[in-house]
C-alpha atoms as a PDB file:
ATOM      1  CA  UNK A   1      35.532 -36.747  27.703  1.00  0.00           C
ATOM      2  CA  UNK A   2      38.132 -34.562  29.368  1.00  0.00           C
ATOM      3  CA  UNK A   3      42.022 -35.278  30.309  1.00  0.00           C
ATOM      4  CA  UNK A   4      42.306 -36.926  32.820  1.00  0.00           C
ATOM      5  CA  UNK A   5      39.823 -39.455  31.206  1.00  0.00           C
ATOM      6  CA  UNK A   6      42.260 -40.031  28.109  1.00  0.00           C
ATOM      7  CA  UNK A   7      45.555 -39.913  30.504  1.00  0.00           C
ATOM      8  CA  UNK A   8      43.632 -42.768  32.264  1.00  0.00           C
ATOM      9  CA  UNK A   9      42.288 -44.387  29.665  1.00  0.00           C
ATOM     10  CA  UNK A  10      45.960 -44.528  28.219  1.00  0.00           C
ATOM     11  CA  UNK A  11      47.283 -45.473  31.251  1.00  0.00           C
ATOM     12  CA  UNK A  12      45.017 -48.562  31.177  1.00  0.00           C
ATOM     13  CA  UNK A  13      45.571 -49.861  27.566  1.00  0.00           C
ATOM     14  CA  UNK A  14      49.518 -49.437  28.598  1.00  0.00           C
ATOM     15  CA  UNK A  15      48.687 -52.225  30.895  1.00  0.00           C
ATOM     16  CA  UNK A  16      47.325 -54.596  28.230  1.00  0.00           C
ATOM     17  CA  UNK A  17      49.526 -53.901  25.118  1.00  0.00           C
ATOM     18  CA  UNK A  18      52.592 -56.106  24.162  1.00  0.00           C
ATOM     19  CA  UNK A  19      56.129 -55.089  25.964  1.00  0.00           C
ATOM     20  CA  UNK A  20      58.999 -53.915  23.403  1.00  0.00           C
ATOM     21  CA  UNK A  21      61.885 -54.909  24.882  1.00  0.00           C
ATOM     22  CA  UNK A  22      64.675 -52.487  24.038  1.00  0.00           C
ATOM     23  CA  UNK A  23      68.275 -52.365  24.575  1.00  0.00           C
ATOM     24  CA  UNK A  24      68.328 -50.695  27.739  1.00  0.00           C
ATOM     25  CA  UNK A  25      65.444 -52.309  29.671  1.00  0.00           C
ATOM     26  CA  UNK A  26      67.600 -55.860  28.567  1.00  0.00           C
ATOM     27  CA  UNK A  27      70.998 -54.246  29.813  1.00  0.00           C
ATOM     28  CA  UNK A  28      69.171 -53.493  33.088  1.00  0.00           C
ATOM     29  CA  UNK A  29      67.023 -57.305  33.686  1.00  0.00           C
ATOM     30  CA  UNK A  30      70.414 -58.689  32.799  1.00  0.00           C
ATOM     31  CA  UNK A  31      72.139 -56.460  35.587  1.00  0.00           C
ATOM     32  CA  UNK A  32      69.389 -57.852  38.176  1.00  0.00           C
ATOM     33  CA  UNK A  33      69.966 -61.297  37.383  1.00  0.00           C
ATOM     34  CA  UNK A  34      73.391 -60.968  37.901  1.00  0.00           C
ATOM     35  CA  UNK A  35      73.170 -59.226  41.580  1.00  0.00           C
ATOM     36  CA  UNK A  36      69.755 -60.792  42.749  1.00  0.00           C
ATOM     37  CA  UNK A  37      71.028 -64.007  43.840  1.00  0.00           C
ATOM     38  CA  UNK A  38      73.892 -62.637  45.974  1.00  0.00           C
ATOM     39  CA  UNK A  39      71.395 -59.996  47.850  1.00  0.00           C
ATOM     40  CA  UNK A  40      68.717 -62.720  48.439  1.00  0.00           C
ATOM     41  CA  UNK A  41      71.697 -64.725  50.052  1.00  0.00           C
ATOM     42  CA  UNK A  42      73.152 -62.345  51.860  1.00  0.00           C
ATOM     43  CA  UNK A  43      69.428 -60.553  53.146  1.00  0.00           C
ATOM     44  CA  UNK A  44      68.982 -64.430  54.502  1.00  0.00           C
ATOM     45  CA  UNK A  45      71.807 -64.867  56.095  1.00  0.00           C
ATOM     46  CA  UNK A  46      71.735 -61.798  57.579  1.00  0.00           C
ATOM     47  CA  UNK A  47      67.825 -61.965  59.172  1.00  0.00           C
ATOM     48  CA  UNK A  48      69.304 -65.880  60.256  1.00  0.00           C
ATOM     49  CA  UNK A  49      72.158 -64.691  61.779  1.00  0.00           C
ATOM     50  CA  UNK A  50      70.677 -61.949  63.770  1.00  0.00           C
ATOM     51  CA  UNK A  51      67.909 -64.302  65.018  1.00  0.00           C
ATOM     52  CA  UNK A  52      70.387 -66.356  65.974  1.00  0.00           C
ATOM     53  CA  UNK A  53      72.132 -63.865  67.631  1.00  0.00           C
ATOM     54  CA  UNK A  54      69.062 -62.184  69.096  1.00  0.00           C
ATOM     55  CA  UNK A  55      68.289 -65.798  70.810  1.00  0.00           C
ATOM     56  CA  UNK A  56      71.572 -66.453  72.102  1.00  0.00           C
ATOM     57  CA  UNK A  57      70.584 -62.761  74.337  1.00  0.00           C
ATOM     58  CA  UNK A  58      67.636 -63.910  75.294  1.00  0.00           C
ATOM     59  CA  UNK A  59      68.721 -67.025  77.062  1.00  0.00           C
ATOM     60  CA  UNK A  60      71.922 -64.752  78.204  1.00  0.00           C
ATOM     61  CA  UNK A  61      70.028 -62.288  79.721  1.00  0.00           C
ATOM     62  CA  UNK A  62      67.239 -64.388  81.387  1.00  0.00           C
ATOM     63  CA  UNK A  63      64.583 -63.589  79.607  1.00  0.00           C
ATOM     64  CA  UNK A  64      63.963 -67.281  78.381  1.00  0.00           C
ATOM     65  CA  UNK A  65      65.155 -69.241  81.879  1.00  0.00           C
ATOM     66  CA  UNK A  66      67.601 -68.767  84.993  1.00  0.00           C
ATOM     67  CA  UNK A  67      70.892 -70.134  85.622  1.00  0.00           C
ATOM     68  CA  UNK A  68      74.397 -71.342  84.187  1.00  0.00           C
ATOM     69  CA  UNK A  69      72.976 -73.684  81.971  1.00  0.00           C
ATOM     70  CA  UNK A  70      70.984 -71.031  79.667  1.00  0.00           C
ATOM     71  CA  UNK A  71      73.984 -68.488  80.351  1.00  0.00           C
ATOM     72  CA  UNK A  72      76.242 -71.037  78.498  1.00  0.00           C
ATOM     73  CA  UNK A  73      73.724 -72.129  75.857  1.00  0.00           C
ATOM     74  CA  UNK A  74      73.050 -68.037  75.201  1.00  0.00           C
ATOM     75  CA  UNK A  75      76.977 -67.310  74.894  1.00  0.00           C
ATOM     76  CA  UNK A  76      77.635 -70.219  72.413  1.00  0.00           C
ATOM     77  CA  UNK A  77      74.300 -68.689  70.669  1.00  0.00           C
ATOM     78  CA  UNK A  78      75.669 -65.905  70.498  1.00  0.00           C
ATOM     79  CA  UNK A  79      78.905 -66.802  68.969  1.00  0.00           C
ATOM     80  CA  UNK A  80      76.769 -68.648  66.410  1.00  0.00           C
ATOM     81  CA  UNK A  81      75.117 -66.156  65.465  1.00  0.00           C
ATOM     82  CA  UNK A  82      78.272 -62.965  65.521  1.00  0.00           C
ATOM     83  CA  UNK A  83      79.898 -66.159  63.176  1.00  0.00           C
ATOM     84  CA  UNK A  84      77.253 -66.474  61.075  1.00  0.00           C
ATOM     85  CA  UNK A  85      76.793 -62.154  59.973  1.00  0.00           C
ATOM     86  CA  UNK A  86      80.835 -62.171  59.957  1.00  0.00           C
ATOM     87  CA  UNK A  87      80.804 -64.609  57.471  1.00  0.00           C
ATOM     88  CA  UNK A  88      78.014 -63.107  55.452  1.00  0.00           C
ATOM     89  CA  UNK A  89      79.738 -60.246  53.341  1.00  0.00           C
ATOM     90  CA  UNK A  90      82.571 -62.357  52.335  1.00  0.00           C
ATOM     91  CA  UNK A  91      79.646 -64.385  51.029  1.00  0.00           C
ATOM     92  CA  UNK A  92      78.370 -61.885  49.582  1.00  0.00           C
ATOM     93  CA  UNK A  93      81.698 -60.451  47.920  1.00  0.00           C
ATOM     94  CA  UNK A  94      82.096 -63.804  46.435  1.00  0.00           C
ATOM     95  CA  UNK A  95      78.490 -64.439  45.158  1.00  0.00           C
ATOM     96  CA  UNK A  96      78.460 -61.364  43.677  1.00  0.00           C
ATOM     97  CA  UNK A  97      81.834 -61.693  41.965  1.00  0.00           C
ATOM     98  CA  UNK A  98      80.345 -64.925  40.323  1.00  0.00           C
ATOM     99  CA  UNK A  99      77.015 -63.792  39.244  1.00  0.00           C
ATOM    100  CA  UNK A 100      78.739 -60.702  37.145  1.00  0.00           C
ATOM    101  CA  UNK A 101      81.611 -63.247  35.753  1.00  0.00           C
ATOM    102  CA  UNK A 102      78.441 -65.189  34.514  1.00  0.00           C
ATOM    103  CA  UNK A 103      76.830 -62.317  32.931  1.00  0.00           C
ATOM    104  CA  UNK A 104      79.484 -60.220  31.963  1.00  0.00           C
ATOM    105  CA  UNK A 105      80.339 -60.906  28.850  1.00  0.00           C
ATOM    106  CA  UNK A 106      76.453 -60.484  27.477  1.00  0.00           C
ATOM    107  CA  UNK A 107      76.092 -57.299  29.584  1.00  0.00           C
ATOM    108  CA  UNK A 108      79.204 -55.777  28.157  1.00  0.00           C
ATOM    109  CA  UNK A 109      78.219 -56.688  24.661  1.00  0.00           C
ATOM    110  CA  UNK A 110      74.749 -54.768  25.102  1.00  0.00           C
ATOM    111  CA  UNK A 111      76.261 -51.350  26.871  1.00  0.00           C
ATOM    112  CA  UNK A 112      79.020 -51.690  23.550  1.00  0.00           C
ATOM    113  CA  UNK A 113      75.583 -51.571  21.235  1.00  0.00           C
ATOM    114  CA  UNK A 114      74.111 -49.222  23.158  1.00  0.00           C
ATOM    115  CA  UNK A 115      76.722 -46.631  23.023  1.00  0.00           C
ATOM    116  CA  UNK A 116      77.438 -47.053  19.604  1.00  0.00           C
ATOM    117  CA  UNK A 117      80.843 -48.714  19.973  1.00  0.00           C
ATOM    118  CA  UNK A 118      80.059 -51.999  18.533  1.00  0.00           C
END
């Protein structure tokens, strides 16, 4: 058998052994879970928003029908949608701000272990 069979052979049995968790691999989960739900949010919002938004030209520009009526119903689209991303960093901020209050006492704990400063 050469090398590369035993570095892939290795490689496979990786796979299939039990995961040690260790310090830092917990420190970094822990500092996922604490931004994930604020980027989810804010990646939503944002794709929403800009749909929104992207309709609102549409009917503005003609592309969906002719006259006032759509003109008026593409502006106030629009609007919607320029409210809607203005409003989504502040969301963000703020979402963000809460999910590292929840988890910062526990992720402070493991970086003092970690370091050696406990």
């Amino acid at each position: 058998m050469n090398d590369l069979d035993k570095v892939y052979a290795e490689s496979v049995a990786k796979d299939y052994m039990p995961k040690e968790t260790n310090k830092v691999r917990q420190l970094k989960k822990l500092d996922e879970r604490a931004k994930l739900p604020a980027f989810i949010s804010a990646m939503t919002l944002g794709i929403i928003g800009t749909l929104i938004f992207g309709a609102g030209m549409c009917f503005g520009l003609s592309v969906f029908g002719t006259g006032v009526i759509f003109m008026v119903i593409g502006v106030l689209l629009g609007i919607v949608g320029a409210a809607v991303c203005i409003i989504n960093y502040p969301l963000y901020k703020m979402l963000l701000k809460k999910g590292k209050e929840k988890y910062a006492f526990v992720i402070l704990e493991l970086a003092k272990e970690i370091t050696g400063e406990a």
